[in-house]
N, C-alpha and C. Protein backbone atom coordinates (compact mmCIF):
# COMPACT_ATOMS: atom_id res chain seq x y z
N UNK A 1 0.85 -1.18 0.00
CA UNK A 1 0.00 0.00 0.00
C UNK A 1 0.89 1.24 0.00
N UNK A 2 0.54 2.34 -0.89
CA UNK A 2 1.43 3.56 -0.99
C UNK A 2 0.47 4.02 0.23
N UNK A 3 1.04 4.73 1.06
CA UNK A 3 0.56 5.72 2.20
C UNK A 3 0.66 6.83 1.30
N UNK A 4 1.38 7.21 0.65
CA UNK A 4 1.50 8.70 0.10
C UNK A 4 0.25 9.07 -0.69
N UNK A 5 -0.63 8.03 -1.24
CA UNK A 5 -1.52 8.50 -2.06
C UNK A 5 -2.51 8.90 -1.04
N UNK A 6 -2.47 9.07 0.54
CA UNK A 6 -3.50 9.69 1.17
C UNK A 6 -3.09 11.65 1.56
N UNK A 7 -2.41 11.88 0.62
CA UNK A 7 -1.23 12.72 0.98
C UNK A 7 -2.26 14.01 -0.15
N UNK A 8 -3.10 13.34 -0.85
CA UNK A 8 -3.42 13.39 -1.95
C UNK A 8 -4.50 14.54 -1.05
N UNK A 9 -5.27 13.82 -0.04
CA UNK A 9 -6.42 14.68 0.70
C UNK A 9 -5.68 16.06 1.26
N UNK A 10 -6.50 17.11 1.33
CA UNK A 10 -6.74 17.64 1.89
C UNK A 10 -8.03 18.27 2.94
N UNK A 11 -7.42 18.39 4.85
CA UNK A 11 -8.59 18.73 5.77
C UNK A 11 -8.56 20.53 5.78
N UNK A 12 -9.74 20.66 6.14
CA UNK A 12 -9.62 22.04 6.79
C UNK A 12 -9.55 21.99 8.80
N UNK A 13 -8.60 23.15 9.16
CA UNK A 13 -8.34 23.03 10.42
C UNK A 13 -9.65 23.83 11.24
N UNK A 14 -9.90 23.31 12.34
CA UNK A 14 -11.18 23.99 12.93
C UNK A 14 -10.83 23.52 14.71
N UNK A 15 -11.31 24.68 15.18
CA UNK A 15 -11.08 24.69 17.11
C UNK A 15 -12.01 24.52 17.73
N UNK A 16 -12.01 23.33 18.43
CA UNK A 16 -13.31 22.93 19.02
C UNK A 16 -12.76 22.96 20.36
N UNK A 17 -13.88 23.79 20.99
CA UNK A 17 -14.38 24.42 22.24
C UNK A 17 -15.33 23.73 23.16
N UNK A 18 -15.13 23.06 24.42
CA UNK A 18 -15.52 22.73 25.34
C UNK A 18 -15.65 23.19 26.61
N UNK A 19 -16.66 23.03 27.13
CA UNK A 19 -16.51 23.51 28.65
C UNK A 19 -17.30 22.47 29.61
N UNK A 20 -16.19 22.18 30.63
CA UNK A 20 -16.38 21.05 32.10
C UNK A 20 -16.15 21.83 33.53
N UNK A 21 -16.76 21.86 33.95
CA UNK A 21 -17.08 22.21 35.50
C UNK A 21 -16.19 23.69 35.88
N UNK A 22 -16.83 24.45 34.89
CA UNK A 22 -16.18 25.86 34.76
C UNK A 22 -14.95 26.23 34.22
N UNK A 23 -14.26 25.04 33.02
CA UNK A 23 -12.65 25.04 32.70
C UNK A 23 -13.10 25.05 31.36
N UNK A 24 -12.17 25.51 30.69
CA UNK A 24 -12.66 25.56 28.98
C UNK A 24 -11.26 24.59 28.49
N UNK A 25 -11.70 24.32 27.79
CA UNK A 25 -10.62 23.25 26.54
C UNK A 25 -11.16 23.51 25.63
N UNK A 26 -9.72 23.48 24.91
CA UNK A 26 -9.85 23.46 23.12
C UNK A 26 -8.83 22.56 22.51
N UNK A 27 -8.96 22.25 21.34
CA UNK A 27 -8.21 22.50 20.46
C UNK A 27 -8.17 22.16 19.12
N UNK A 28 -7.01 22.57 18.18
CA UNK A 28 -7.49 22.58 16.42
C UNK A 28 -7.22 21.16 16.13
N UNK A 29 -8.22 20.76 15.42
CA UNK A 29 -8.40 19.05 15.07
C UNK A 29 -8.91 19.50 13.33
N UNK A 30 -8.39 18.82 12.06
CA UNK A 30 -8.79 18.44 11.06
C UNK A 30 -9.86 17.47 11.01
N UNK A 31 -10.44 17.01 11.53
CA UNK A 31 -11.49 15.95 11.50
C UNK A 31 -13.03 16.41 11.91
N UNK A 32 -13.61 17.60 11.25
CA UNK A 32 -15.08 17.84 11.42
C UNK A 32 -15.26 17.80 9.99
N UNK A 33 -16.68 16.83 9.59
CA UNK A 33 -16.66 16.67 8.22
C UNK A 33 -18.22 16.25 8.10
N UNK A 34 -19.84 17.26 7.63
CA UNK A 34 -21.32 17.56 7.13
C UNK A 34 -21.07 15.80 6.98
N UNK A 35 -22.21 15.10 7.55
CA UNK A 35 -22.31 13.57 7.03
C UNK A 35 -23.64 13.23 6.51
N UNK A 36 -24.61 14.45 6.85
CA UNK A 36 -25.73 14.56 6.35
C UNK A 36 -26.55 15.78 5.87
N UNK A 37 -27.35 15.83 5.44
CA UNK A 37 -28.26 17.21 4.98
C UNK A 37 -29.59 17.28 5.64
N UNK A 38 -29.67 16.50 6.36
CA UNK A 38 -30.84 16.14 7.10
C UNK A 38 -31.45 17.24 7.80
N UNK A 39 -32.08 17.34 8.74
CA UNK A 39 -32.67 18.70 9.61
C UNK A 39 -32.69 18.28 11.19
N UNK A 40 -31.88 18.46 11.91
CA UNK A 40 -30.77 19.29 11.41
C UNK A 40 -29.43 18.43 11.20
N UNK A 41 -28.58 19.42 10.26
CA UNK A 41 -27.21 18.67 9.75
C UNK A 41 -26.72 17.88 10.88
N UNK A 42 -26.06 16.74 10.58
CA UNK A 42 -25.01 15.67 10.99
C UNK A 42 -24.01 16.14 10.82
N UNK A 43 -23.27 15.94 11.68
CA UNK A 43 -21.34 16.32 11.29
C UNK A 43 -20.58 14.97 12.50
N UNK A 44 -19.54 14.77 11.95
CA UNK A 44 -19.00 13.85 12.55
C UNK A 44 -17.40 14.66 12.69
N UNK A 45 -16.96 14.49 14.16
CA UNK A 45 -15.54 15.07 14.66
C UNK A 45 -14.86 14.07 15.14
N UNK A 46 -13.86 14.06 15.09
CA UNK A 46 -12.68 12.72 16.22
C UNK A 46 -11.88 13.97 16.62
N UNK A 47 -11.90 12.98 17.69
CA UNK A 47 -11.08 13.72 18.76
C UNK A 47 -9.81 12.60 19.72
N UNK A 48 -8.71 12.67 20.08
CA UNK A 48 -7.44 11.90 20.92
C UNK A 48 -8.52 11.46 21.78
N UNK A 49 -8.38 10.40 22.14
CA UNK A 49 -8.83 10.08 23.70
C UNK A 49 -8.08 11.02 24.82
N UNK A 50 -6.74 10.98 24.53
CA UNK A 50 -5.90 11.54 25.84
C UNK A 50 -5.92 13.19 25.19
N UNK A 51 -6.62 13.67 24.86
CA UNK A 51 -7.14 15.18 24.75
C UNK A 51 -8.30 15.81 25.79
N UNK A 52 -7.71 16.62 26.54
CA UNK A 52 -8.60 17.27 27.67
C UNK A 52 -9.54 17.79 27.43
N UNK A 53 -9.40 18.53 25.74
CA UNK A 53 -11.06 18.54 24.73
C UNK A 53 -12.09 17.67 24.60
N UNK A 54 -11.53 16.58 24.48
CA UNK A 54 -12.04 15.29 24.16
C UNK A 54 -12.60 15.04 25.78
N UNK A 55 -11.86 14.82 26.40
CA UNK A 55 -12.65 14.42 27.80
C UNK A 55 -13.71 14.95 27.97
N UNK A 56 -13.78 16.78 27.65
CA UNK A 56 -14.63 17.62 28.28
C UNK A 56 -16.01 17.57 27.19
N UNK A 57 -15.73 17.02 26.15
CA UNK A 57 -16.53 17.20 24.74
C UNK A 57 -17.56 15.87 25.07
N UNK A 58 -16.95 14.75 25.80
CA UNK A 58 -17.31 13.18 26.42
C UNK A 58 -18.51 13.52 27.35
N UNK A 59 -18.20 14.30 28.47
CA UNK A 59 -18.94 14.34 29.81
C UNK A 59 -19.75 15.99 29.20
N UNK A 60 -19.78 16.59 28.69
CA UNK A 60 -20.67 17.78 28.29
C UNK A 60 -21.65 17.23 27.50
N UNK A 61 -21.23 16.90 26.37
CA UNK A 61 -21.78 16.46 25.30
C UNK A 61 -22.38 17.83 24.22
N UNK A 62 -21.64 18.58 24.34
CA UNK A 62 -21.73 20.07 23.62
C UNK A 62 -20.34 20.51 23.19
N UNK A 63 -20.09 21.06 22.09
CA UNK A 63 -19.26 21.83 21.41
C UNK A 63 -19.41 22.89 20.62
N UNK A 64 -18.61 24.23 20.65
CA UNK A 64 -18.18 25.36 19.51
C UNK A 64 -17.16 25.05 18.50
N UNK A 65 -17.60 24.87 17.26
CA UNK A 65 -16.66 24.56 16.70
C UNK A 65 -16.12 26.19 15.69
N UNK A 66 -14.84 26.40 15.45
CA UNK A 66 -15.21 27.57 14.59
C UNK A 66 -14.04 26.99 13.69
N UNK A 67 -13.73 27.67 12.09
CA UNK A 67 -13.58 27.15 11.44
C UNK A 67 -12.14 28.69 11.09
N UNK A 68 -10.83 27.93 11.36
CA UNK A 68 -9.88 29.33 11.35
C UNK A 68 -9.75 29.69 9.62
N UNK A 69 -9.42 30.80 9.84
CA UNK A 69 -9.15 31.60 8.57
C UNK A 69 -8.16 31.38 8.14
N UNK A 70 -8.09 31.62 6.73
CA UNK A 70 -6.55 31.21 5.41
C UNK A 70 -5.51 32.08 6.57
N UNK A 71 -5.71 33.37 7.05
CA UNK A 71 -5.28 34.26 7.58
C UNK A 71 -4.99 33.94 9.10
N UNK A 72 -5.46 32.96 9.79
CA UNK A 72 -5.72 32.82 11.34
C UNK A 72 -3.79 33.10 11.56
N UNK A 73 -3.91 33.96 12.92
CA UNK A 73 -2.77 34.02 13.68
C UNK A 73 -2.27 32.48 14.14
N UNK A 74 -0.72 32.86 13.51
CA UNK A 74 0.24 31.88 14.19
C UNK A 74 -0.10 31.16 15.67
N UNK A 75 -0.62 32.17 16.33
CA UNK A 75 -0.48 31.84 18.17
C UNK A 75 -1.62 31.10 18.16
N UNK A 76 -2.70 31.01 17.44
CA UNK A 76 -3.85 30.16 17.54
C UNK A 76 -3.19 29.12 17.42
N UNK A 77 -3.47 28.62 15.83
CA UNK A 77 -2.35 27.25 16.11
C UNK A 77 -1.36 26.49 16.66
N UNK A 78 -0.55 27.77 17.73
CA UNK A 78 0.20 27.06 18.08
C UNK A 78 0.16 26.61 19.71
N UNK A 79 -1.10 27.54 20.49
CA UNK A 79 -1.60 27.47 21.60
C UNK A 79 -2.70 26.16 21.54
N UNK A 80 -3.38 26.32 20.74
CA UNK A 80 -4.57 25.48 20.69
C UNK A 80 -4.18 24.01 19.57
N UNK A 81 -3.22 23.73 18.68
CA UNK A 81 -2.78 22.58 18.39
C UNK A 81 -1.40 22.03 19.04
N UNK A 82 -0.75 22.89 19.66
CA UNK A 82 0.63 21.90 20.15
C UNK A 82 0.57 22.40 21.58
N UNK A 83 -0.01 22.53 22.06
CA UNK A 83 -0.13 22.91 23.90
C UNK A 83 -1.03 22.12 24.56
N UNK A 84 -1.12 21.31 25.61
CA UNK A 84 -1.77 20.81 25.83
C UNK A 84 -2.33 21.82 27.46
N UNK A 85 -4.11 21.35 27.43
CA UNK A 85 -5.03 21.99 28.01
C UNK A 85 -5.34 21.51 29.68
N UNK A 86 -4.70 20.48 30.01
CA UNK A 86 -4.25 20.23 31.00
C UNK A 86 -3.14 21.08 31.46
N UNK A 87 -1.99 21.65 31.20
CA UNK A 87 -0.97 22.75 31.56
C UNK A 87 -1.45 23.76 31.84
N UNK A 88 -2.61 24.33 30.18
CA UNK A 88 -2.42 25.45 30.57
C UNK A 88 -3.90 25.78 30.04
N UNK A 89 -4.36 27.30 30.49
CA UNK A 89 -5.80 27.14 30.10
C UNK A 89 -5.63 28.51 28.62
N UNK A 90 -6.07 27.58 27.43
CA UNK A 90 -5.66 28.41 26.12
C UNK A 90 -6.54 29.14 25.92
N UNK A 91 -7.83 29.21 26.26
CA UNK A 91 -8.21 30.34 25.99
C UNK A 91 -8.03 31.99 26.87
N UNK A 92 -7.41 31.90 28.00
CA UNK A 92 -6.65 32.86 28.92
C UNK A 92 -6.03 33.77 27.62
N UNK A 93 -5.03 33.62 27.01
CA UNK A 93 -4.50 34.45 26.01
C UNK A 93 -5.09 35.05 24.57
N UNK A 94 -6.57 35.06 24.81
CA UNK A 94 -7.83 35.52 23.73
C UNK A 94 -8.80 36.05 24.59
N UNK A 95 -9.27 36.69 23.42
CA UNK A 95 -10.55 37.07 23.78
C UNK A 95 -11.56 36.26 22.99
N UNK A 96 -12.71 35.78 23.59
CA UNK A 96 -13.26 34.51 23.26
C UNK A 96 -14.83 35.06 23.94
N UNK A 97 -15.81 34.33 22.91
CA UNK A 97 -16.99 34.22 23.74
C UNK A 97 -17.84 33.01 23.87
N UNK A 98 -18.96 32.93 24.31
CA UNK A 98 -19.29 31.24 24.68
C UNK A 98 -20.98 31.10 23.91
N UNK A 99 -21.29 30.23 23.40
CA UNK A 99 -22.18 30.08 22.76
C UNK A 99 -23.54 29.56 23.79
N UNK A 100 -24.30 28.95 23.37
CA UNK A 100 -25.28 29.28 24.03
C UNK A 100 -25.55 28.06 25.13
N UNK A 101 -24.61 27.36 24.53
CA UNK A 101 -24.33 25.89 25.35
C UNK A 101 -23.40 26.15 26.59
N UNK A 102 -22.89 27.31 26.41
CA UNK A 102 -21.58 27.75 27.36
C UNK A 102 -20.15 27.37 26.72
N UNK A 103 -20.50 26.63 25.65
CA UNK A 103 -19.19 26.57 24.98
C UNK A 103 -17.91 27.66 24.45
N UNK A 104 -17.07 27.74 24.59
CA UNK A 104 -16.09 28.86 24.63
C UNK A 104 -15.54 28.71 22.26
N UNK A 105 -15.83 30.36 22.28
CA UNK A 105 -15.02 30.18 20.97
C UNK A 105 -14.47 31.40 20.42
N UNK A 106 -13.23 31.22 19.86
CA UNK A 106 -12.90 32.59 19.23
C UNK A 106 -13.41 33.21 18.08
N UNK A 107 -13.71 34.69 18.02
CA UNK A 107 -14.52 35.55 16.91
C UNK A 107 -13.21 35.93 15.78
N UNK A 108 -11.71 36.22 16.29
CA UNK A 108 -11.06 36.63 15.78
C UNK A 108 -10.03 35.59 14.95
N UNK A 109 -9.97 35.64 14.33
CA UNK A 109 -9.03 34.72 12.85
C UNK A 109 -10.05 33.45 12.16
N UNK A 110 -11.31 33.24 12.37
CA UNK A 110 -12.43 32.46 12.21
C UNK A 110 -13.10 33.18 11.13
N UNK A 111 -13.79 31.94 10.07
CA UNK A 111 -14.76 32.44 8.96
C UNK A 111 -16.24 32.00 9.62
N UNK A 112 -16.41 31.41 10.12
CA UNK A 112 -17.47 30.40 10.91
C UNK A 112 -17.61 30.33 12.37
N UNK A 113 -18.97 29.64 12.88
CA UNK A 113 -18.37 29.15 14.20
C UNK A 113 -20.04 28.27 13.95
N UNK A 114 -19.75 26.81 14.21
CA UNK A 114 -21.15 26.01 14.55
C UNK A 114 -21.08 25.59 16.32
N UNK A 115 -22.08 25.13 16.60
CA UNK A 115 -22.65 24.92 17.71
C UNK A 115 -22.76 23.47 17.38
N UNK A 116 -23.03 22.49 18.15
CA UNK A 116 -22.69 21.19 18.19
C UNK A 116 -23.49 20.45 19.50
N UNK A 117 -24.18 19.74 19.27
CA UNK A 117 -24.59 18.72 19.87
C UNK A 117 -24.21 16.70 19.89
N UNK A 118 -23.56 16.49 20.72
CA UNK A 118 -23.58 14.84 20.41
C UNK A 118 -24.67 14.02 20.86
N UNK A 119 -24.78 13.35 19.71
CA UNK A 119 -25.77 12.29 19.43
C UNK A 119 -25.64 11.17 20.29
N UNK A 120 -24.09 10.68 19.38
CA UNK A 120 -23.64 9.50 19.63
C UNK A 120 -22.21 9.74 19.58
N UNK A 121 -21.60 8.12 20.25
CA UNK A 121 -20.02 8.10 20.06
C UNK A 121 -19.93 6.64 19.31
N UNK A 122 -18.47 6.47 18.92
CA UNK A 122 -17.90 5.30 18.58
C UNK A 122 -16.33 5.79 18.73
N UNK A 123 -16.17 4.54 19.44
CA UNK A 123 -14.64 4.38 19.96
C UNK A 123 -13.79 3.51 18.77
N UNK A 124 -13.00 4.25 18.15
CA UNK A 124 -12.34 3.81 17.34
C UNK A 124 -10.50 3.72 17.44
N UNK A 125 -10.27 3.21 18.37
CA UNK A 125 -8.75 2.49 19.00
C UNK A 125 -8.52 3.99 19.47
N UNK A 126 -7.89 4.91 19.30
CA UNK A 126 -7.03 6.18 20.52
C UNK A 126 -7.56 7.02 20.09
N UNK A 127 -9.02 7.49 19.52
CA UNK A 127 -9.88 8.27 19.33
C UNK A 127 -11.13 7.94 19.38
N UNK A 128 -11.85 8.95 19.22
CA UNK A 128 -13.65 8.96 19.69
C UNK A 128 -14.09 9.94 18.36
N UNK A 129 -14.79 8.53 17.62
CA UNK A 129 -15.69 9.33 16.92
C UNK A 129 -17.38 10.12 17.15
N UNK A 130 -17.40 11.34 17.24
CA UNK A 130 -18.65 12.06 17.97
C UNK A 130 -19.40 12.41 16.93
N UNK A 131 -20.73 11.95 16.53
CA UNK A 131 -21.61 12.13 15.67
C UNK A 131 -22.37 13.26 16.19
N UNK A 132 -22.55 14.38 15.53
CA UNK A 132 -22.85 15.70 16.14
C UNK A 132 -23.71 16.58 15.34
N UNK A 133 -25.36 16.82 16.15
CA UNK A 133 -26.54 17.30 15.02
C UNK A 133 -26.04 18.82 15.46
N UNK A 134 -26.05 19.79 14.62
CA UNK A 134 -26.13 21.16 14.47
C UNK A 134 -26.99 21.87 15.34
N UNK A 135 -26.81 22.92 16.00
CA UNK A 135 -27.91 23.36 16.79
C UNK A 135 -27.67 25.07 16.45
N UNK A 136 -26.47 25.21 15.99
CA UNK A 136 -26.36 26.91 15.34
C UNK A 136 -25.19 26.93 14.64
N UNK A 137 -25.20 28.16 13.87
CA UNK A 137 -24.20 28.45 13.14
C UNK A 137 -24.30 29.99 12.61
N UNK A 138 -23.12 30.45 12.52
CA UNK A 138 -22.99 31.63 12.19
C UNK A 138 -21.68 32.16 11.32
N UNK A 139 -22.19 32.66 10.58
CA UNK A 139 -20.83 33.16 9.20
C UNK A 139 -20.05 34.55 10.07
N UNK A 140 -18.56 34.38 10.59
CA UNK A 140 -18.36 35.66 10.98
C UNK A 140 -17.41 36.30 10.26
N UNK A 141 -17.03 35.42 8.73
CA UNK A 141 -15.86 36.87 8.11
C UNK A 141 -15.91 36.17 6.38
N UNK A 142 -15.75 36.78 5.86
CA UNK A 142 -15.51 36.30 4.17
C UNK A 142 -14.21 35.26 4.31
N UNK A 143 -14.05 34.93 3.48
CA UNK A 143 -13.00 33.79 2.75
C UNK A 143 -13.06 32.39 3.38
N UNK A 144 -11.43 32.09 2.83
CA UNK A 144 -11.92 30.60 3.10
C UNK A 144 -11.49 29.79 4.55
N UNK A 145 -11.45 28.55 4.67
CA UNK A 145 -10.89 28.31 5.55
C UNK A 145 -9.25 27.42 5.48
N UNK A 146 -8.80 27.77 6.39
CA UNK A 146 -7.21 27.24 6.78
C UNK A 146 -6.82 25.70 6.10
N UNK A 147 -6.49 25.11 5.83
CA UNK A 147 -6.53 23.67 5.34
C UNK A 147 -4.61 23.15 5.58
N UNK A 148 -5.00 21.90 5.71
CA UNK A 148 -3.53 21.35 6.83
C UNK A 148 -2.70 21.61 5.45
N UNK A 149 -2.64 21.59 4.08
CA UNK A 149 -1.70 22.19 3.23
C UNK A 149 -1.36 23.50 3.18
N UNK A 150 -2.09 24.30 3.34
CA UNK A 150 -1.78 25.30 3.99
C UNK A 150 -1.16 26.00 5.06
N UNK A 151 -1.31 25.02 5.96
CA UNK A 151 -0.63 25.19 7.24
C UNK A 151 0.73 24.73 6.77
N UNK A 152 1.06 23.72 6.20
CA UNK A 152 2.04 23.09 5.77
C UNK A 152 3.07 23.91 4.55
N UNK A 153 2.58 25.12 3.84
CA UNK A 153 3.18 25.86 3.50
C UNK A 153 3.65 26.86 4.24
N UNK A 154 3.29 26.88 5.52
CA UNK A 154 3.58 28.25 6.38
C UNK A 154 4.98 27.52 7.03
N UNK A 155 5.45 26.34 6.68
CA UNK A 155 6.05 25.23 7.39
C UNK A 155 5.92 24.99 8.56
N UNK A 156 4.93 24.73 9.25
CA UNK A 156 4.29 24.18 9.96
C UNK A 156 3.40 22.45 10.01
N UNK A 157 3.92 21.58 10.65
CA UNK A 157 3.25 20.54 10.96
C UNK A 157 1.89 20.73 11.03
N UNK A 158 1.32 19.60 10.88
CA UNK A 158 -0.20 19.08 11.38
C UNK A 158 0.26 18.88 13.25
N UNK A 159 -0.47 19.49 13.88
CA UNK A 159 -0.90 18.78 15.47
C UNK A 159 -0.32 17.11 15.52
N UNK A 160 0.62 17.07 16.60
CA UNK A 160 0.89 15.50 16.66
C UNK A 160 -0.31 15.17 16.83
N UNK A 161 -0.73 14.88 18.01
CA UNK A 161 -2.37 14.16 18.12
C UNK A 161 -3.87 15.12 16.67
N UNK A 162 -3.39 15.13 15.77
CA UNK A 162 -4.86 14.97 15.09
C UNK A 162 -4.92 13.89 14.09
N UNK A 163 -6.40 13.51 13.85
CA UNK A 163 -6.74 12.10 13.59
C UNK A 163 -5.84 11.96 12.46
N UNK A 164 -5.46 13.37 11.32
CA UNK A 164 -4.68 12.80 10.57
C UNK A 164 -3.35 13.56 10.51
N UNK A 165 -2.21 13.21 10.45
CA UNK A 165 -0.58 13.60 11.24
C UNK A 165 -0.18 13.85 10.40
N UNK A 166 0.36 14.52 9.45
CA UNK A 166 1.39 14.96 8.58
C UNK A 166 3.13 15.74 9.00
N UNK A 167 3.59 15.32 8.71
CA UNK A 167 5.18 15.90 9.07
C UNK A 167 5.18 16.63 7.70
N UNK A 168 5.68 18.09 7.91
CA UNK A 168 6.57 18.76 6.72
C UNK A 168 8.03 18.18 6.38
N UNK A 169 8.25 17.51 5.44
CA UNK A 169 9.46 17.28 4.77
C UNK A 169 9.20 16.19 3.90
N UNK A 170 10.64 16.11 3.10
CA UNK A 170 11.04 15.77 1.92
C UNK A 170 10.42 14.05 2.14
N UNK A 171 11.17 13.91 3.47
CA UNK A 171 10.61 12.10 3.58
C UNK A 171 9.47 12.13 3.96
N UNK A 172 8.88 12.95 4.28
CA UNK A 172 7.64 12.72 6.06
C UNK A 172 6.35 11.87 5.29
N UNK A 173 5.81 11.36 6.00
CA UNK A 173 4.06 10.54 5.41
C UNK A 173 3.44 10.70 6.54
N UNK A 174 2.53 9.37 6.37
CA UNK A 174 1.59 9.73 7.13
C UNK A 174 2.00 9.24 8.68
């Protein structure tokens, strides 16, 4: 099997926002992807098991998801995909507001932001797949969104823990 021909996809990056017993977690995961058109929309997210998002996303069962901009600041990505939320609390260094679930999300470097409900889960070996009906959404800026090739031209990695890992370089796969 060539691994490289999955090299072929491209995700868009998006920050999903949780909140557990007054603590907010986040962070940017490639894996939110419309699975239906239904009323209201289906979306399906994975998330690390050993992600403090993920824990808080488990026992809430609510999420903000917002969807960063071609443009999103460096410090987003690099607070909210390579920092972990157990250390430190990432949304402290933003200004952020919380949706109606209480979910925490940023307005600034975002084209989007949905609201999120889980349905259901499936445990799929060191992640959790969360089947998630829509409960709001809101357009907050023109263009497009961020996508892990993109990020990858800024030379920047994909997030070690997201469902899908890319290394920048000449050898790197999946």
């Amino acid at each position: 099997m060539n691994r490289k021909a999955f090299d072929r996809i491209n995700y868009g990056l998006f920050l999903v926002g949780a909140a557990l017993d007054g603590r907010f977690q986040g962070c940017v995961v490639n894996s939110l992807h419309q699975v239906t058109s239904s009323r209201p929309p289906k979306f399906t997210l994975s998330l690390n098991n050993d992600s403090a998002t993920g824990a808080a996303l488990k026992k809430s069962g609510v999420a903000a998801v917002t969807l960063l901009a071609q443009d999103a600041d460096e410090k987003i990505v690099n607070e909210f995909g390579y920092k972990s939320g157990r250390a430190i609390d990432k949304f402290s260094a933003f200004p952020f507001e919380k949706d109606e679930n209480g979910c925490p999300w940023l307005r600034e470097g975002m084209v989007s932001r949905l609201s999120l409900r889980v349905t259901e889960t499936v445990a799929i070996g060191s992640y959790t797949l969360f089947v998630c009906e829509l409960v709001d959404a809101e357009v907050l800026a023109d263009g497009d969104c961020l996508t892990v090739k993109a990020l990858e031209s800024r030379g920047k990695d994909a997030p070690p823990a997201a469902p899908v890992y890319h290394e920048v370089g000449p050898d790197a796969g999946w």
